[in-house]
N, C-alpha and C. Protein backbone atom coordinates (compact mmCIF):
# COMPACT_ATOMS: atom_id res chain seq x y z
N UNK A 1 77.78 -52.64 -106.78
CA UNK A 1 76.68 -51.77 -107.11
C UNK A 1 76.97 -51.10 -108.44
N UNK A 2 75.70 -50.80 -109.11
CA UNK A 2 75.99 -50.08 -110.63
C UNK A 2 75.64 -49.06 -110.20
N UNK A 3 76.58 -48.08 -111.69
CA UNK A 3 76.71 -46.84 -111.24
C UNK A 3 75.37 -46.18 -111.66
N UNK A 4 74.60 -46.77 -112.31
CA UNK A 4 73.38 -46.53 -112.66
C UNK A 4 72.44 -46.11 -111.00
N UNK A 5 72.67 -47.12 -110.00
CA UNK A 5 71.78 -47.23 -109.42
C UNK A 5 72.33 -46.16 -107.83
N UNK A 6 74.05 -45.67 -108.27
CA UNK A 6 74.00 -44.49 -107.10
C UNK A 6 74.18 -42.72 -107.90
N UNK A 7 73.67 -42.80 -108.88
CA UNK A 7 73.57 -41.54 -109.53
C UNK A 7 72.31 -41.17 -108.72
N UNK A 8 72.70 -39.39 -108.41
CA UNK A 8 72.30 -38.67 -107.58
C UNK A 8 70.90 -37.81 -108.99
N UNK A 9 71.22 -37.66 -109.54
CA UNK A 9 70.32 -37.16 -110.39
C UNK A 9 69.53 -37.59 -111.54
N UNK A 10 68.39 -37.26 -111.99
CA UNK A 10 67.34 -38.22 -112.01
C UNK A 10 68.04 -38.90 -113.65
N UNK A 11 67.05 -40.36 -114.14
CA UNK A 11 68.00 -41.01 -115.00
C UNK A 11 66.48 -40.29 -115.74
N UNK A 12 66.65 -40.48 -117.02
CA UNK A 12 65.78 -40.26 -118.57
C UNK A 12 65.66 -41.99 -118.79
N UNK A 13 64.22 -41.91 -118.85
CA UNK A 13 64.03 -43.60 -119.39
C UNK A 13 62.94 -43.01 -120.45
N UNK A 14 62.92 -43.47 -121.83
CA UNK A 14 62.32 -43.39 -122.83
C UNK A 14 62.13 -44.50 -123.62
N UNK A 15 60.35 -44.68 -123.61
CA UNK A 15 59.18 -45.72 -123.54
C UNK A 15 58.68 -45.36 -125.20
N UNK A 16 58.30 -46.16 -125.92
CA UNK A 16 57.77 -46.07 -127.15
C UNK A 16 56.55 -44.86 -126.84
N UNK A 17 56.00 -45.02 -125.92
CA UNK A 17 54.73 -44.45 -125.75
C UNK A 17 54.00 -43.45 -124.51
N UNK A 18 55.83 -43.24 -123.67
CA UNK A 18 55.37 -42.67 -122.75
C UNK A 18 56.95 -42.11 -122.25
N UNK A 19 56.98 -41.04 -121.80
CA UNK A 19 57.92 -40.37 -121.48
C UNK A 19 58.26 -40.56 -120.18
N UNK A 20 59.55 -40.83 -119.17
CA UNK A 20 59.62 -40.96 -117.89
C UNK A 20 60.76 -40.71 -117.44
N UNK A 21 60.85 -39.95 -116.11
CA UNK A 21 61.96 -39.49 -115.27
C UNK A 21 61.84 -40.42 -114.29
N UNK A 22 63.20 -40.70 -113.84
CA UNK A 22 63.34 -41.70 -112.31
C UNK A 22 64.28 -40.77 -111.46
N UNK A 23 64.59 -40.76 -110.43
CA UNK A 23 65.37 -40.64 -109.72
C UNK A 23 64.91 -41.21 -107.88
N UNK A 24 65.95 -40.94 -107.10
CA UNK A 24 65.66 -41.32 -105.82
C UNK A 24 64.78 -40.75 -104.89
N UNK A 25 63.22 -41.68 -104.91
CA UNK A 25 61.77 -40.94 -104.27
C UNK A 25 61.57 -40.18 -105.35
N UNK A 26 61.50 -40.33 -106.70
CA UNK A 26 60.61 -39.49 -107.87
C UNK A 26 60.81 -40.28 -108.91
N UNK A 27 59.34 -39.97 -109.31
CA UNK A 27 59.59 -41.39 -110.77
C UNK A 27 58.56 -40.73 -111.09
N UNK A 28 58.35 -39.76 -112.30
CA UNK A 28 57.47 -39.30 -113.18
C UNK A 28 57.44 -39.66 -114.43
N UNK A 29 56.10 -40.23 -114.56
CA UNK A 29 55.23 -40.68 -116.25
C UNK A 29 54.69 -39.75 -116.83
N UNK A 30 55.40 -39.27 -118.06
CA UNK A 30 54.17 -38.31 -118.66
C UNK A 30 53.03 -38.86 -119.33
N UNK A 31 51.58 -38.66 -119.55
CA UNK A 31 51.01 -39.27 -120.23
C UNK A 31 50.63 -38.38 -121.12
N UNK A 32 49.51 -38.97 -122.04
CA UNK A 32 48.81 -38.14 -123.28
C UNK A 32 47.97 -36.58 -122.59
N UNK A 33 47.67 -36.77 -121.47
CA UNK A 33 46.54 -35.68 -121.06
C UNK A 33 47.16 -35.22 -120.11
N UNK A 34 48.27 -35.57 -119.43
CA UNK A 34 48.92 -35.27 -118.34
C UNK A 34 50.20 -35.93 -117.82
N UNK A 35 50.19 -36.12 -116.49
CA UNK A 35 51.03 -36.96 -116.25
C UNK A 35 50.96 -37.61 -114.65
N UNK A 36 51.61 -38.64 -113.83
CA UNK A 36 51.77 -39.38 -112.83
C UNK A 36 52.80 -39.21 -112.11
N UNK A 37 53.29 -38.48 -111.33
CA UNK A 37 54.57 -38.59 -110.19
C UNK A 37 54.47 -39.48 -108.80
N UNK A 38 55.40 -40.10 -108.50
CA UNK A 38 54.88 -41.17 -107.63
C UNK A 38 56.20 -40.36 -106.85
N UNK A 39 56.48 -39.62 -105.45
CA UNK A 39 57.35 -39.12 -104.76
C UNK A 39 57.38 -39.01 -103.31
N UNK A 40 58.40 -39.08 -103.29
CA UNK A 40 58.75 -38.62 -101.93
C UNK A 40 58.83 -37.45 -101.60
N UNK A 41 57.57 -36.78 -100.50
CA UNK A 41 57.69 -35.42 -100.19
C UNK A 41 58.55 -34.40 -99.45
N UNK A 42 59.74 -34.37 -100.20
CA UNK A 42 60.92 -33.40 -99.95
C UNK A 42 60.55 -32.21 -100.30
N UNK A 43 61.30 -30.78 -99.93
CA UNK A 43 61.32 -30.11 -99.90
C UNK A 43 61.85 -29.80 -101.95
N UNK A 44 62.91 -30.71 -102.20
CA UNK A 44 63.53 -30.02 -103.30
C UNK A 44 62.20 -31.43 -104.82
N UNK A 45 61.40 -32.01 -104.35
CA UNK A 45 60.66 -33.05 -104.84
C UNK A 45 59.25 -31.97 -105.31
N UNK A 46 59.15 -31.61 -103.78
CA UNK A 46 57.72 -30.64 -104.12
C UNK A 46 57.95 -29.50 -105.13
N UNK A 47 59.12 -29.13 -105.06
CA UNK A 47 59.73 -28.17 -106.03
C UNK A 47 59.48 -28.35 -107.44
N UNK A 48 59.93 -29.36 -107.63
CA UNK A 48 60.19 -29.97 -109.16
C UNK A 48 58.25 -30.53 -109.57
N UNK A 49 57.60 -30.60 -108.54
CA UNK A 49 56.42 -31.29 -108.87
C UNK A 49 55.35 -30.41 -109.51
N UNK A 50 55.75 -28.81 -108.31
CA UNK A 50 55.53 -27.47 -108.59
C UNK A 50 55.41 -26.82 -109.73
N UNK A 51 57.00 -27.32 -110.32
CA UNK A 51 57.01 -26.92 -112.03
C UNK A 51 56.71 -27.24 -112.95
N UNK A 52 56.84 -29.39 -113.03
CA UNK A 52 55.67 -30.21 -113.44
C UNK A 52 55.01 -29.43 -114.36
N UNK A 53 54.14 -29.41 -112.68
CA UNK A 53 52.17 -29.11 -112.99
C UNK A 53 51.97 -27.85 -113.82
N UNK A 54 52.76 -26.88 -113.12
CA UNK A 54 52.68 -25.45 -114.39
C UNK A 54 53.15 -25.65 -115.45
N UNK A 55 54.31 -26.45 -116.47
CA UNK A 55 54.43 -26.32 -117.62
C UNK A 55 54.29 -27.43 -118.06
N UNK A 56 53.32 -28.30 -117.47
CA UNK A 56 52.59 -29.87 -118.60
C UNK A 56 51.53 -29.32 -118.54
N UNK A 57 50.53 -28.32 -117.81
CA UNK A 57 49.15 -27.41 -117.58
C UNK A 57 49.36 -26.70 -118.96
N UNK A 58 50.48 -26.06 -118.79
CA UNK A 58 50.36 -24.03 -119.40
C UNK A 58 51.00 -25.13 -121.06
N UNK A 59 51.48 -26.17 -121.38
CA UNK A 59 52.23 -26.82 -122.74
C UNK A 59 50.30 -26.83 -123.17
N UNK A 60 49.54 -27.52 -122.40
CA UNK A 60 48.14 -27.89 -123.22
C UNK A 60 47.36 -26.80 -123.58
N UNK A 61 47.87 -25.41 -123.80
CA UNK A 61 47.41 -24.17 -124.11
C UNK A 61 46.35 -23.78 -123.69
N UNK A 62 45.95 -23.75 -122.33
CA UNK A 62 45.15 -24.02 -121.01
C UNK A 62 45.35 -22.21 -120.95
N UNK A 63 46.59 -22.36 -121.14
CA UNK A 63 46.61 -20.66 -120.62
C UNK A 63 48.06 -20.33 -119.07
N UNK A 64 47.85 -19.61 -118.89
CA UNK A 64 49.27 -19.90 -117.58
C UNK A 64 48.33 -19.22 -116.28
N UNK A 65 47.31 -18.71 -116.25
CA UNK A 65 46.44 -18.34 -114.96
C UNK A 65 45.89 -19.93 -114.74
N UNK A 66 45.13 -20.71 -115.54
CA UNK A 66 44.85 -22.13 -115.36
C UNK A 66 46.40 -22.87 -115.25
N UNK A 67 47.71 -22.64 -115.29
CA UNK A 67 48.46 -23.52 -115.35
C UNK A 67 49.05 -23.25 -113.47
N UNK A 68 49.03 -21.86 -113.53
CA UNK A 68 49.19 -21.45 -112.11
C UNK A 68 48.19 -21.95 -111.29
N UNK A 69 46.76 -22.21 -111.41
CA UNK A 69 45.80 -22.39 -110.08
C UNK A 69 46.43 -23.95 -110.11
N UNK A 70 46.73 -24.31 -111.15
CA UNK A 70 46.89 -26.02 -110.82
C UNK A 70 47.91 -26.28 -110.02
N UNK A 71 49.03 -25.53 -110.33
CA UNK A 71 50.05 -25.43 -109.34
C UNK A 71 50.29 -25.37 -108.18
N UNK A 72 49.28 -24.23 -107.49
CA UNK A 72 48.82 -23.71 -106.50
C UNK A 72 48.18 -25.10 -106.02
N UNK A 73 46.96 -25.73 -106.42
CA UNK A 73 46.51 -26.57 -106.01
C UNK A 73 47.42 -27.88 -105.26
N UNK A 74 47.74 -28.47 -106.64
CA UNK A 74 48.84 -29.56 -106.35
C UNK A 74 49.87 -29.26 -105.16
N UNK A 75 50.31 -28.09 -105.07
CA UNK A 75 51.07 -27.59 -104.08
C UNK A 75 50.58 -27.69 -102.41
N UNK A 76 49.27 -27.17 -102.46
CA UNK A 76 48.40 -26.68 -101.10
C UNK A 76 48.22 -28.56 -101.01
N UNK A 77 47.93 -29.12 -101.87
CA UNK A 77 47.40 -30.61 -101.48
C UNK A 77 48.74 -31.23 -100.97
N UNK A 78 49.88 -31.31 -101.36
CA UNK A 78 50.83 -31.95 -101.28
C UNK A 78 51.61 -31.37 -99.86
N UNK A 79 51.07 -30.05 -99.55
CA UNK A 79 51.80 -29.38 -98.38
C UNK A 79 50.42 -29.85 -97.12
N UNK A 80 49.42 -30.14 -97.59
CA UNK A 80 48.64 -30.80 -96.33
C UNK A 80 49.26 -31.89 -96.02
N UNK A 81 49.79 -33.40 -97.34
CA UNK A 81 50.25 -34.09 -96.63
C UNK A 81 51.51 -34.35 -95.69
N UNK A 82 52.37 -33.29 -96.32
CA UNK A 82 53.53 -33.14 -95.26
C UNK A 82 53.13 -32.79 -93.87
N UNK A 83 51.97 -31.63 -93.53
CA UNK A 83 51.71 -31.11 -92.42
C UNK A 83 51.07 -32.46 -91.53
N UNK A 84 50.28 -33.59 -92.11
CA UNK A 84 49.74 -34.58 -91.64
C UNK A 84 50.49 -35.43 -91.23
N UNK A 85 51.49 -35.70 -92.28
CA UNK A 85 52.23 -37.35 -92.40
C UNK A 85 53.75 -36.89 -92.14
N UNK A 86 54.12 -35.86 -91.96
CA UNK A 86 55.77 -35.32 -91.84
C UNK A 86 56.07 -35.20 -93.77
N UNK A 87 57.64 -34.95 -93.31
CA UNK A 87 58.59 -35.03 -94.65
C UNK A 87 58.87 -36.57 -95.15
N UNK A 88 59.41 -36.53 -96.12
CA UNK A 88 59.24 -37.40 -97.04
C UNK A 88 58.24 -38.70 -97.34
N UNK A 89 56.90 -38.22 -96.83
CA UNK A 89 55.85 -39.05 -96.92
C UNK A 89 55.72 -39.85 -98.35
N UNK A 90 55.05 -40.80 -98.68
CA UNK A 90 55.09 -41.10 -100.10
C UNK A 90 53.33 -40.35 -100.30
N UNK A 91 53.51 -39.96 -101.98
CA UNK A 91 52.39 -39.09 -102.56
C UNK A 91 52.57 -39.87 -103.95
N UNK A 92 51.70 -39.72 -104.50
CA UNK A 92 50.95 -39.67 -105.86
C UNK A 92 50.90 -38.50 -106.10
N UNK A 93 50.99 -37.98 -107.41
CA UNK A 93 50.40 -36.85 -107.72
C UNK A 93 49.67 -36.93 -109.15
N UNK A 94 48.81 -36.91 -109.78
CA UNK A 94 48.31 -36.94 -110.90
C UNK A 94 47.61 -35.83 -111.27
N UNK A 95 48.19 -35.21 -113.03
CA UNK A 95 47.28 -33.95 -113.43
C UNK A 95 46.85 -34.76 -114.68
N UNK A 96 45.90 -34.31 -114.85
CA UNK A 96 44.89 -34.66 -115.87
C UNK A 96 43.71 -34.17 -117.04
N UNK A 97 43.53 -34.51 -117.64
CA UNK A 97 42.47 -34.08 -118.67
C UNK A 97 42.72 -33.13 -119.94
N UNK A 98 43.95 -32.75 -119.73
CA UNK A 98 44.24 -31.92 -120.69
C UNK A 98 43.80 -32.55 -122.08
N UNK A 99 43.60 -31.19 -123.14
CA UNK A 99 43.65 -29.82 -122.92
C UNK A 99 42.30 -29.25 -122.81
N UNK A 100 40.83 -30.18 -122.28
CA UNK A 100 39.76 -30.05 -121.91
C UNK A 100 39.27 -29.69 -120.50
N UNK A 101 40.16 -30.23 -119.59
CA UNK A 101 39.87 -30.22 -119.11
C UNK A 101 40.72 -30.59 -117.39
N UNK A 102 40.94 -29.80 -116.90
CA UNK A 102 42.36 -29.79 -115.35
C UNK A 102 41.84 -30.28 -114.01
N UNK A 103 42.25 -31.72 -114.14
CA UNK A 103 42.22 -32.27 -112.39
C UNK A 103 43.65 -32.31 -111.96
N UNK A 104 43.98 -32.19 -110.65
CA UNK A 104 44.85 -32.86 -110.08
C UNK A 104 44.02 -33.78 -108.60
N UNK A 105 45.13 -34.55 -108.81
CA UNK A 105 44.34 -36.01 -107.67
C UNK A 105 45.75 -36.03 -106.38
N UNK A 106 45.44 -35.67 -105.47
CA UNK A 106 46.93 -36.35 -105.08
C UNK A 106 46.47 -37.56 -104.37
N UNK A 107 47.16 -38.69 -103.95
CA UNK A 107 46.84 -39.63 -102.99
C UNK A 107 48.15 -39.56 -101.94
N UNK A 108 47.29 -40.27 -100.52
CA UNK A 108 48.33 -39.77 -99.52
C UNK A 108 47.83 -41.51 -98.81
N UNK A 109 48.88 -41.50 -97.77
CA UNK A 109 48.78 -43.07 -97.09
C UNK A 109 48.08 -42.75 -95.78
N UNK A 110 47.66 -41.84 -95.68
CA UNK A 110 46.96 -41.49 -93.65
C UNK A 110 45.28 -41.26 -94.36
N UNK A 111 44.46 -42.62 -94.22
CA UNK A 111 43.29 -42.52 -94.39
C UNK A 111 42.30 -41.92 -93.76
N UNK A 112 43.02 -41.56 -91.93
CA UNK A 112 41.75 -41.30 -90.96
C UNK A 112 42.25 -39.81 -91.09
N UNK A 113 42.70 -38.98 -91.38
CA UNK A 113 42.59 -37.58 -91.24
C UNK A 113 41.97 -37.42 -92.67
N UNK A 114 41.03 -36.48 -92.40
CA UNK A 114 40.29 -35.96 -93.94
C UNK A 114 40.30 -34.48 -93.27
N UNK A 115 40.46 -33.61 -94.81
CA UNK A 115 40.23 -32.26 -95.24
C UNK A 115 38.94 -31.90 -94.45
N UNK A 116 38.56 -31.10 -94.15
CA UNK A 116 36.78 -30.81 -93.59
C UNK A 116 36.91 -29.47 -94.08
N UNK A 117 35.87 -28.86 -94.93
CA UNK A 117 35.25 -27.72 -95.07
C UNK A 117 34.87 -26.65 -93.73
N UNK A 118 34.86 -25.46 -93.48
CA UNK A 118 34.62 -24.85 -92.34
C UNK A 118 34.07 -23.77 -92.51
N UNK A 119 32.78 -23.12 -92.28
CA UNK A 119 31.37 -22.57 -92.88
C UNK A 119 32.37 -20.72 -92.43
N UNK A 120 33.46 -20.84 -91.89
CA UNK A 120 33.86 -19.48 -91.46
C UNK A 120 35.25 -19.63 -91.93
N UNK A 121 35.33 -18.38 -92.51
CA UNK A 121 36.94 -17.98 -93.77
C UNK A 121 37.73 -18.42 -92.58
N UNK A 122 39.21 -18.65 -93.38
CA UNK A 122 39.70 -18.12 -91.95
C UNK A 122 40.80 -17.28 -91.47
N UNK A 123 40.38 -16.37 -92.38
CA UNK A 123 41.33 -15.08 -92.26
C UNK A 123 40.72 -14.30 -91.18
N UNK A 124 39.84 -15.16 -90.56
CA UNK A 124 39.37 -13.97 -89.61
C UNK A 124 40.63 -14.30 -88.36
N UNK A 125 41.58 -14.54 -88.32
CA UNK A 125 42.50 -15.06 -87.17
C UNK A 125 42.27 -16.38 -86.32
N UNK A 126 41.36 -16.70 -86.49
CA UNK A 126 40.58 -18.05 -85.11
C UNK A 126 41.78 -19.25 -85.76
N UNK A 127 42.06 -19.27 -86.98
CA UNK A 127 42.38 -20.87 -87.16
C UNK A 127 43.77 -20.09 -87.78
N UNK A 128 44.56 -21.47 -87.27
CA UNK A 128 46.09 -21.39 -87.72
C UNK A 128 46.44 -22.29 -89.08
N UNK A 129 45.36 -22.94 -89.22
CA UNK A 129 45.37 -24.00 -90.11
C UNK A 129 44.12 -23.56 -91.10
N UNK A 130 44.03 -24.55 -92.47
CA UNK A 130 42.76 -24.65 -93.53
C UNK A 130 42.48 -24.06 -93.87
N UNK A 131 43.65 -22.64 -94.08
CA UNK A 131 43.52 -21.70 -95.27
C UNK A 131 43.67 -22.08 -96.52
N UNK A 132 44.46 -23.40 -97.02
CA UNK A 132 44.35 -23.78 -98.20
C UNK A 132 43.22 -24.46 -98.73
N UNK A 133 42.59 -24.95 -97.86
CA UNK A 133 41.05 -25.64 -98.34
C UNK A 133 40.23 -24.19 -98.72
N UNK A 134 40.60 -23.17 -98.41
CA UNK A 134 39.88 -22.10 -98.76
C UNK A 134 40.33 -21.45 -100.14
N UNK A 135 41.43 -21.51 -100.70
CA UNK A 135 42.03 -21.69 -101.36
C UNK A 135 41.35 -22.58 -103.10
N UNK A 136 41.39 -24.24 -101.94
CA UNK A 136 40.83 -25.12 -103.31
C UNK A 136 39.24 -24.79 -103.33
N UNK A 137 38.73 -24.26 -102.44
CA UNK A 137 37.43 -23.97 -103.44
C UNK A 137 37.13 -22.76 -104.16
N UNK A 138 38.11 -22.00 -103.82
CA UNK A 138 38.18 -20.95 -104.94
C UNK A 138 38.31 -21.38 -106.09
N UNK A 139 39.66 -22.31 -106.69
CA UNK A 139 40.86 -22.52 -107.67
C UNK A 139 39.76 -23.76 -107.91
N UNK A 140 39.31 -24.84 -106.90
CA UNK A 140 38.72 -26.17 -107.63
C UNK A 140 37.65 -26.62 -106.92
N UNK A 141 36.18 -25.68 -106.88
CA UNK A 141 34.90 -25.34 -105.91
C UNK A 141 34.55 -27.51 -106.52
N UNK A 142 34.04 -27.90 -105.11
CA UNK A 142 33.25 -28.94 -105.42
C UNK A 142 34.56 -29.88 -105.40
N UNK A 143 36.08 -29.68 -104.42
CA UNK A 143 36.70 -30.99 -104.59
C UNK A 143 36.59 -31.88 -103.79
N UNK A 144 36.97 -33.21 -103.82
CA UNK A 144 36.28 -34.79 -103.25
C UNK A 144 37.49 -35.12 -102.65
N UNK A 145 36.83 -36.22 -101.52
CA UNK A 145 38.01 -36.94 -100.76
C UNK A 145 37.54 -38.62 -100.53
N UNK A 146 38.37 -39.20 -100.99
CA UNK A 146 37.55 -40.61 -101.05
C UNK A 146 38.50 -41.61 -100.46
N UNK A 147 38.46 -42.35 -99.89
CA UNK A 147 39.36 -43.22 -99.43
C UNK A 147 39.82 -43.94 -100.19
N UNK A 148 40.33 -44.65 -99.74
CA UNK A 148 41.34 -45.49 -100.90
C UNK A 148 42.10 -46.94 -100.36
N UNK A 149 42.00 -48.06 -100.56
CA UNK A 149 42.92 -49.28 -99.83
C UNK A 149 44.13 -48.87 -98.95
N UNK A 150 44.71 -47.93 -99.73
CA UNK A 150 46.14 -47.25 -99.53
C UNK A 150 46.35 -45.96 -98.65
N UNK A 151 45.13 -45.68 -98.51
CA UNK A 151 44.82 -44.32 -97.62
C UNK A 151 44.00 -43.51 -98.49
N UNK A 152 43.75 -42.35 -99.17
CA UNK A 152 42.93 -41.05 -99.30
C UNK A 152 43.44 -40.77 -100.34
N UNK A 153 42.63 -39.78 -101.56
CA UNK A 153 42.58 -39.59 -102.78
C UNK A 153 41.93 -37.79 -102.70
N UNK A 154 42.29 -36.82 -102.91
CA UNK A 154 41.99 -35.60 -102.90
C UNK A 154 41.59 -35.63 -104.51
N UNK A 155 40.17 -34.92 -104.58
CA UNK A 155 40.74 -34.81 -106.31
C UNK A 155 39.74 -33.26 -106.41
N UNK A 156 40.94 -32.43 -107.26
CA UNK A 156 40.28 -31.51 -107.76
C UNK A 156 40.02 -31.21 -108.93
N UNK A 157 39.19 -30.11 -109.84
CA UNK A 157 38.95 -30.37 -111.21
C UNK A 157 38.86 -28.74 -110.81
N UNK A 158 40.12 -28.19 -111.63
CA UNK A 158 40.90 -26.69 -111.11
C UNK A 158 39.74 -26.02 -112.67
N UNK A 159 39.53 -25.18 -112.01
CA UNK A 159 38.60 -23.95 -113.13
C UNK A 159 39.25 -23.63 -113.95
N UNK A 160 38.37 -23.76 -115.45
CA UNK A 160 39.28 -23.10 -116.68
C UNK A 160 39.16 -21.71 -116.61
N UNK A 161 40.67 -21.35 -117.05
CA UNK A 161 40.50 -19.57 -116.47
C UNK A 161 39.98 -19.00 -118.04
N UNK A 162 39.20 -18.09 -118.10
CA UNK A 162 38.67 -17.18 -119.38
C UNK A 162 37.93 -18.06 -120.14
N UNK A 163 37.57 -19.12 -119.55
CA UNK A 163 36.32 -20.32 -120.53
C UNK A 163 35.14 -20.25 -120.16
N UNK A 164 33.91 -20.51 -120.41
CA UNK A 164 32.99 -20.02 -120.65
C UNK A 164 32.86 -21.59 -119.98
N UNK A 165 31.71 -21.65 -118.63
CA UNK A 165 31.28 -23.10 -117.80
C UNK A 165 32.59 -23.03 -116.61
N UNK A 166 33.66 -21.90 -116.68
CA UNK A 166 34.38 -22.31 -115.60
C UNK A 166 34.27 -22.02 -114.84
């Protein structure tokens, strides 16, 4: 075995045209508007995905209240699929549009459970669950769930904070 391939911490691979981290269950692409993490949902994975999203958000001079809701978002999406699918589920995570404009998409592999909207908050105590869907329509009102070959596609398009249409 190469020692390349039992290093514990992530390797630096650098692409004419695209920036990329690997390591074991994480392999992040940066792109021009954002970037792609393809991971395994660990505890110390969601962490790093966490920070990601806030400083490739808050770098496109978005602002750091828009770099935080994205965070928040990506976070609440990525902590539904653990609550659905267990720990180290495989996720997608994609942020996007910068510096016009902030989606994050996550995709998850469990197609038959979907998000559902619920016409009552639920801070009123009744539900133990789907406070974060209350959450994304604050941070990203109007987000979609679409299936996918592979299972389900969440996508939100997080509000520009202090912009004028957000």
């Amino acid at each position: 075995m190469h020692d390349a391939q039992v290093r514990a911490g992530p390797v630096h691979l650098l692409d004419a045209s695209l920036s990329k981290v690997a390591a074991c269950g994480f392999y992040l692409a940066l792109r021009p508007d954002g970037f792609v993490l393809h991971m395994s949902a660990s505890a110390a994975h969601v962490s790093e995905m966490r920070e990601r999203a806030f400083t490739r958000v808050n770098e496109a001079s978005v602002g750091e209240e828009t770099a935080d809701a994205a965070r928040l978002v990506a976070s609440e999406l990525v902590g539904n699929v653990v609550r659905i699918c267990g720990p180290f589920t495989p996720v997608v995570v994609r942020v996007g549009g910068l510096p016009d404009e902030v989606w994050v998409d996550v995709h998850d592999p469990e197609p038959s459970v979907l998000p559902h909207r619920r016409q009552v908050p639920p801070d009123n105590g009744e539900f133990e669950s789907g406070r974060g869907l209350w959450i994304l329509d604050v941070l990203a009102p109007g987000w979609t769930v679409e299936p996918t070959e592979l299972g389900k596609r969440v996508r939100c398009r997080v509000l520009l904070a202090g912009r004028k249409g957000a």
